[in-house]
Protein backbone atom coordinates (compact mmCIF):
# COMPACT_ATOMS: atom_id res chain seq x y z
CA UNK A 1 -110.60 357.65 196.15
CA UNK A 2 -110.52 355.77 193.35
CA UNK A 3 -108.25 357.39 190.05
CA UNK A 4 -108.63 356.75 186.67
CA UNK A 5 -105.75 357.01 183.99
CA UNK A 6 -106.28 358.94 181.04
CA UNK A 7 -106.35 356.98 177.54
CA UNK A 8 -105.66 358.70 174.93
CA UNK A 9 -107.49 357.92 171.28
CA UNK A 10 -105.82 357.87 168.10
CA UNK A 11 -106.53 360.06 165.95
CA UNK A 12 -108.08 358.72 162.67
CA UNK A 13 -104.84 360.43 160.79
CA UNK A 14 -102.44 357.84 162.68
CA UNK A 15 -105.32 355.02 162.12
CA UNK A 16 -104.87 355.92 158.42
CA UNK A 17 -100.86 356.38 158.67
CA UNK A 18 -100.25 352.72 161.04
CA UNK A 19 -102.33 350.96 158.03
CA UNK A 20 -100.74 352.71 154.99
CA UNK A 21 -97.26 351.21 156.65
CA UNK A 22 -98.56 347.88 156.78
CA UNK A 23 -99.78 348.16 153.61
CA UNK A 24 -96.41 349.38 152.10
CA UNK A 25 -94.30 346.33 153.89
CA UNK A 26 -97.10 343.47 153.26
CA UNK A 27 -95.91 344.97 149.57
CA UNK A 28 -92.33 344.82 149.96
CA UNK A 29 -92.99 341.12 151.32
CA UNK A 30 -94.30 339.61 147.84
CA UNK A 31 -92.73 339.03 145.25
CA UNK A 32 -93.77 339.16 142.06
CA UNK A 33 -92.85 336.32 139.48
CA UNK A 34 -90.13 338.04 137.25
CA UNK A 35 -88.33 339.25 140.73
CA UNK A 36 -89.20 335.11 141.92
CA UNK A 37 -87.35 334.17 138.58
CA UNK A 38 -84.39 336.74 138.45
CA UNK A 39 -83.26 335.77 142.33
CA UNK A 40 -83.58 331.95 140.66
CA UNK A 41 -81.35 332.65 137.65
CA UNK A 42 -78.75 334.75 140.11
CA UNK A 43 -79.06 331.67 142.87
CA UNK A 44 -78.50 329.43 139.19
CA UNK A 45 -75.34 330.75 138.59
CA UNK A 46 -73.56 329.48 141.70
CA UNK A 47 -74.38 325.62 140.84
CA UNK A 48 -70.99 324.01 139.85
CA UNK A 49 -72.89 322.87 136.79
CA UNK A 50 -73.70 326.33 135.72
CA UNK A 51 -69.75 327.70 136.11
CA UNK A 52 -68.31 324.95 135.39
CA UNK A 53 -70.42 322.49 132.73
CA UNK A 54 -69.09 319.59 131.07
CA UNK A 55 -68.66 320.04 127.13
CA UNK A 56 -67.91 317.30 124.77
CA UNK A 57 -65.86 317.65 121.54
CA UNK A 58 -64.14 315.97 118.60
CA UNK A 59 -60.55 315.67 118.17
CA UNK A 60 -57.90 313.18 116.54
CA UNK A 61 -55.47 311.18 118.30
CA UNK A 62 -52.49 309.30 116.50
CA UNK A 63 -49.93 306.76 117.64
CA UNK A 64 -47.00 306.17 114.93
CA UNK A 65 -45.27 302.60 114.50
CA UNK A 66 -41.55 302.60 113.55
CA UNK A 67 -41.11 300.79 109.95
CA UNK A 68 -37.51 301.11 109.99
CA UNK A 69 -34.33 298.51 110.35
CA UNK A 70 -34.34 296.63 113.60
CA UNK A 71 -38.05 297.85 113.92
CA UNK A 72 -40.12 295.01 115.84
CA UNK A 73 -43.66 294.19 117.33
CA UNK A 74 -42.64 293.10 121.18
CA UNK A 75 -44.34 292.73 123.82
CA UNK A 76 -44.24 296.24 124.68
CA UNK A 77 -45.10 297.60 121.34
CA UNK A 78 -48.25 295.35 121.66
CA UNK A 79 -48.99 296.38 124.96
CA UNK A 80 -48.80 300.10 123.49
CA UNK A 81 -51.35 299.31 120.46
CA UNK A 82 -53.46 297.72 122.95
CA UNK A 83 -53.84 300.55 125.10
CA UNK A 84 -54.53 303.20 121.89
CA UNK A 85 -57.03 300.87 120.40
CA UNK A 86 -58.75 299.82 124.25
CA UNK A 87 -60.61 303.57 123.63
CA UNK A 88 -61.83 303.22 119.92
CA UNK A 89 -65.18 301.20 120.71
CA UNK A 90 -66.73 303.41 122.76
CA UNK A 91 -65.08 306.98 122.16
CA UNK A 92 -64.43 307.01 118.25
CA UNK A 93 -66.36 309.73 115.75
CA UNK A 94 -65.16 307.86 113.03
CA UNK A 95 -62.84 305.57 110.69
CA UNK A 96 -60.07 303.71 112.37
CA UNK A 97 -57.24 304.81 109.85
CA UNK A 98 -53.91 303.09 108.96
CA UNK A 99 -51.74 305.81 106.77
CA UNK A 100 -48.91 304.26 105.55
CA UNK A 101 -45.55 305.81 104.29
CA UNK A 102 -45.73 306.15 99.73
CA UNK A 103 -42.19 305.27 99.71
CA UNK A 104 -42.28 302.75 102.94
CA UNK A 105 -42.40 299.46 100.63
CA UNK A 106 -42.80 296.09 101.82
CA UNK A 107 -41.76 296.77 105.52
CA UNK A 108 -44.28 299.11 106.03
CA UNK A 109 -47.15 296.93 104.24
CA UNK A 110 -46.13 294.32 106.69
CA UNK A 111 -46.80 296.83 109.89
CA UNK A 112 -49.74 297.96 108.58
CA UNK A 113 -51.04 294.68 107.85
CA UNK A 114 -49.94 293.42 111.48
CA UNK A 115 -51.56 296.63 112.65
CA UNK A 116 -55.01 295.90 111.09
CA UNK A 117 -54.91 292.29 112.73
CA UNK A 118 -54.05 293.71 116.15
CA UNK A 119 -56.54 296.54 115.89
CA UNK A 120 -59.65 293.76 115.24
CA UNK A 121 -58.04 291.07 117.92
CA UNK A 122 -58.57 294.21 120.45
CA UNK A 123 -61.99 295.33 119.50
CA UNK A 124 -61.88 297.58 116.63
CA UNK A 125 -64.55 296.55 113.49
CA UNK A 126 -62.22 295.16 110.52
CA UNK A 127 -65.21 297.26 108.41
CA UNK A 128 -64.19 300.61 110.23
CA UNK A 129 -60.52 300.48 109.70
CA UNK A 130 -59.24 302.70 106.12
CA UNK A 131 -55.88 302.68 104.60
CA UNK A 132 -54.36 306.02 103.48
CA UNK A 133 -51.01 306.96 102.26
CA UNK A 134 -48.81 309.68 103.14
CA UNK A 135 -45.22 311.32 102.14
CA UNK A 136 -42.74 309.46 103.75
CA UNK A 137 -39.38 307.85 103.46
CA UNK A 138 -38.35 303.37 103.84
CA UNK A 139 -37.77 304.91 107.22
CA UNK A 140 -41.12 306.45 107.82
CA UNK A 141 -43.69 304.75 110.59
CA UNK A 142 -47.10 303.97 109.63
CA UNK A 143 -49.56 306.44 111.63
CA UNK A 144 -52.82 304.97 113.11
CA UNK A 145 -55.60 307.32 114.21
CA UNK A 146 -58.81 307.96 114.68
CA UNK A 147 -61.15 310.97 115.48
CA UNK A 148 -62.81 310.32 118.86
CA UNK A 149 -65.15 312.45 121.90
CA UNK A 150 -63.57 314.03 124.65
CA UNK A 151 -65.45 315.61 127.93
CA UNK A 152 -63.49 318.47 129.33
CA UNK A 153 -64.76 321.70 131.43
CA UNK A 154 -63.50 325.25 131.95
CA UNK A 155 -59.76 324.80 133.74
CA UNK A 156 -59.83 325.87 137.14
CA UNK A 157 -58.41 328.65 139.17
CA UNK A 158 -61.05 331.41 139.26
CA UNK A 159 -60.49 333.60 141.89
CA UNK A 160 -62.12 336.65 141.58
CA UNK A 161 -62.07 337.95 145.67
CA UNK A 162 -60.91 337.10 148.74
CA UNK A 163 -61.20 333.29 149.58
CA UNK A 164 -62.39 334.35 152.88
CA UNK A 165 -65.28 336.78 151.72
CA UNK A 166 -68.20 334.52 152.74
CA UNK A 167 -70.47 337.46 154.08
CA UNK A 168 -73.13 336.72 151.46
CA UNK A 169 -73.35 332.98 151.97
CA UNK A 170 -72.52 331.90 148.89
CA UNK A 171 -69.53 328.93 147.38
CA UNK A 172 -66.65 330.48 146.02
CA UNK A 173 -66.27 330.65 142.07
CA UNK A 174 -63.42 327.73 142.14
CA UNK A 175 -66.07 325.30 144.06
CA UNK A 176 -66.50 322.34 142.22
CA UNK A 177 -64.14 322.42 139.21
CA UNK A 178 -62.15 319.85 140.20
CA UNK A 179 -64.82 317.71 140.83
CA UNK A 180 -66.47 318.61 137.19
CA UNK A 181 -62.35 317.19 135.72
CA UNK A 182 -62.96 314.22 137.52
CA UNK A 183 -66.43 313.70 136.24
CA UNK A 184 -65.34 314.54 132.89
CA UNK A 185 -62.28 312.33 132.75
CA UNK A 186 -64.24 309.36 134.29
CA UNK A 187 -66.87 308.93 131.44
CA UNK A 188 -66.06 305.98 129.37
CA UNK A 189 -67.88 307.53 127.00
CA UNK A 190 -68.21 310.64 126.62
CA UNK A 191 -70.93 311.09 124.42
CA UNK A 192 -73.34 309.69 127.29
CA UNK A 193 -72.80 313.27 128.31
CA UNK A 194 -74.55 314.39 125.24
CA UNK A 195 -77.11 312.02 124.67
CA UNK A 196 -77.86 308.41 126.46
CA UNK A 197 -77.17 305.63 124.22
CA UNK A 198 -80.28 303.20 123.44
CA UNK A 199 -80.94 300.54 125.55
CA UNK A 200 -79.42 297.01 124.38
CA UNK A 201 -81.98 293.90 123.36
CA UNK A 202 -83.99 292.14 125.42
CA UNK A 203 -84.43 288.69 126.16
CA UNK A 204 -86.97 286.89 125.02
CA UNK A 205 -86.49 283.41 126.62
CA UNK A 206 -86.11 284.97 130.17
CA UNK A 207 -89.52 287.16 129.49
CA UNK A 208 -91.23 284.38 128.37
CA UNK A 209 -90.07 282.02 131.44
CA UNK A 210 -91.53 284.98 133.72
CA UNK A 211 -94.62 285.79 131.99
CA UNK A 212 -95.55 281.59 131.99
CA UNK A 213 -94.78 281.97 135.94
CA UNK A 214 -96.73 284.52 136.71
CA UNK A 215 -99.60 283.67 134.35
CA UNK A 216 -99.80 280.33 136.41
CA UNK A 217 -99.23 282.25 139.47
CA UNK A 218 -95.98 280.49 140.74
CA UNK A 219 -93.08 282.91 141.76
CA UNK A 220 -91.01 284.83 139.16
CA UNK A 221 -88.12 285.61 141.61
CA UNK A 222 -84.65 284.04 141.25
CA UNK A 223 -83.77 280.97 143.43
CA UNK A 224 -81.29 282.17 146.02
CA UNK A 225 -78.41 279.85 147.42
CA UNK A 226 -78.02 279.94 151.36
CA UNK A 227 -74.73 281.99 151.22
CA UNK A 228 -77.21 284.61 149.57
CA UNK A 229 -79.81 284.34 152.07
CA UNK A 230 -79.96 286.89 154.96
CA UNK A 231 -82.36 287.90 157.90
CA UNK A 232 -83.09 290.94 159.96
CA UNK A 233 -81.88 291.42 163.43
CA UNK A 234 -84.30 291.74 166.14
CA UNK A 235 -81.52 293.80 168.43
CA UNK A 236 -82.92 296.89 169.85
């Protein structure tokens, strides 16, 4: 004899209760935009960028020059002026100043002088450099400075929790600031970081060389020597 097993119907209240759950996850699956753009702005703040973003600033640097007896411009000296002034060019916010010592007299007219010659020999514009004055003995050394950018970022050492609390998948809040230092104290100018600087002139000869080529349709690319040339390798 053949048996048959019982099914059993739902009941059109657990029809209606199955699809109200559905309904109510499908829900808590979508997002809406401001909950899209608030888990963006959380995930934001963990980019090194975000904690830890490069700022640029003015501030004045000075190197002073002895004046006094014995006082001399050697090699070293030179080598020291050379090394303040390498920075002016592409760093300074303003004047190159020379301040010399009001009661420094002829000795320190002569440094500052010598000063002014070494500062355009090593790329500072004789029209930026100024001549001021200040309180100061025979003795006294002439003061060069200049206001110039610097790039700097948040110092480092943030260490809120536990190195080794990584449940939530996230960096920890020192990640990256050394590498934002680095980045900072590697711009040779640091107001690239601000703004890019405009681009430099063109030339005209070489344009008009390639536009003749190509008009007459001959080849605008450069001649290469045979130590330039190269090939592919057919190894598999």
């Amino acid at each position: 004899m053949l048996k048959f097993k019982k099914v059993r119907f739902a009941s059109a209240s657990h029809i209606a209760l199955v699809m109200l759950t559905g309904a109510v996850l499908a829900g808590c699956a979508v997002q809406t935009n401001d909950e899209l753009a608030g888990e963006l702005s959380r995930e934001s703040s963990f980019l090194v960028s975000d904690r830890y973003p490069i700022k640029v600033k003015k501030g004045v640097v000075r190197l002073k020059i002895p004046t006094g007896h014995g006082a001399t411009f050697s090699d070293g000296r030179e080598h020291e002026i050379r090394k303040f002034v390498a920075d002016y060019p592409n760093t300074a916010a303003g004047h190159f100043v020379i301040s010399i010592p009001s009661r420094g007299g002829k000795r320190a007219n002569s440094v500052a002088g010598h000063l002014a010659k070494l500062a355009s020999k090593y790329g500072v514009d004789p029209r930026q450099i100024r001549y001021r004055h200040h309180k100061g003995s025979r003795r006294a050394p002439v003061v060069v400075s200049y206001r110039r950018h610097f790039a700097f970022t948040k110092k480092c050492g943030n260490w809120p929790k536990s190195f080794t609390n990584t449940h939530d998948n996230k960096p920890y809040h020192n990640f990256g600031c050394s590498q934002q230092h680095n980045r900072a104290a590697m711009a040779a100018n640091p107001r690239d970081l601000v703004t890019p600087r405009s681009l430099g002139e063109s030339d005209q000869t070489r344009m008009g060389t390639v536009f003749e080529k190509w008009r007459s349709g001959e080849s605008t690319a450069s001649q290469r020597s045979e130590g330039e040339s190269a090939s592919v390798s057919q190894v598999q």
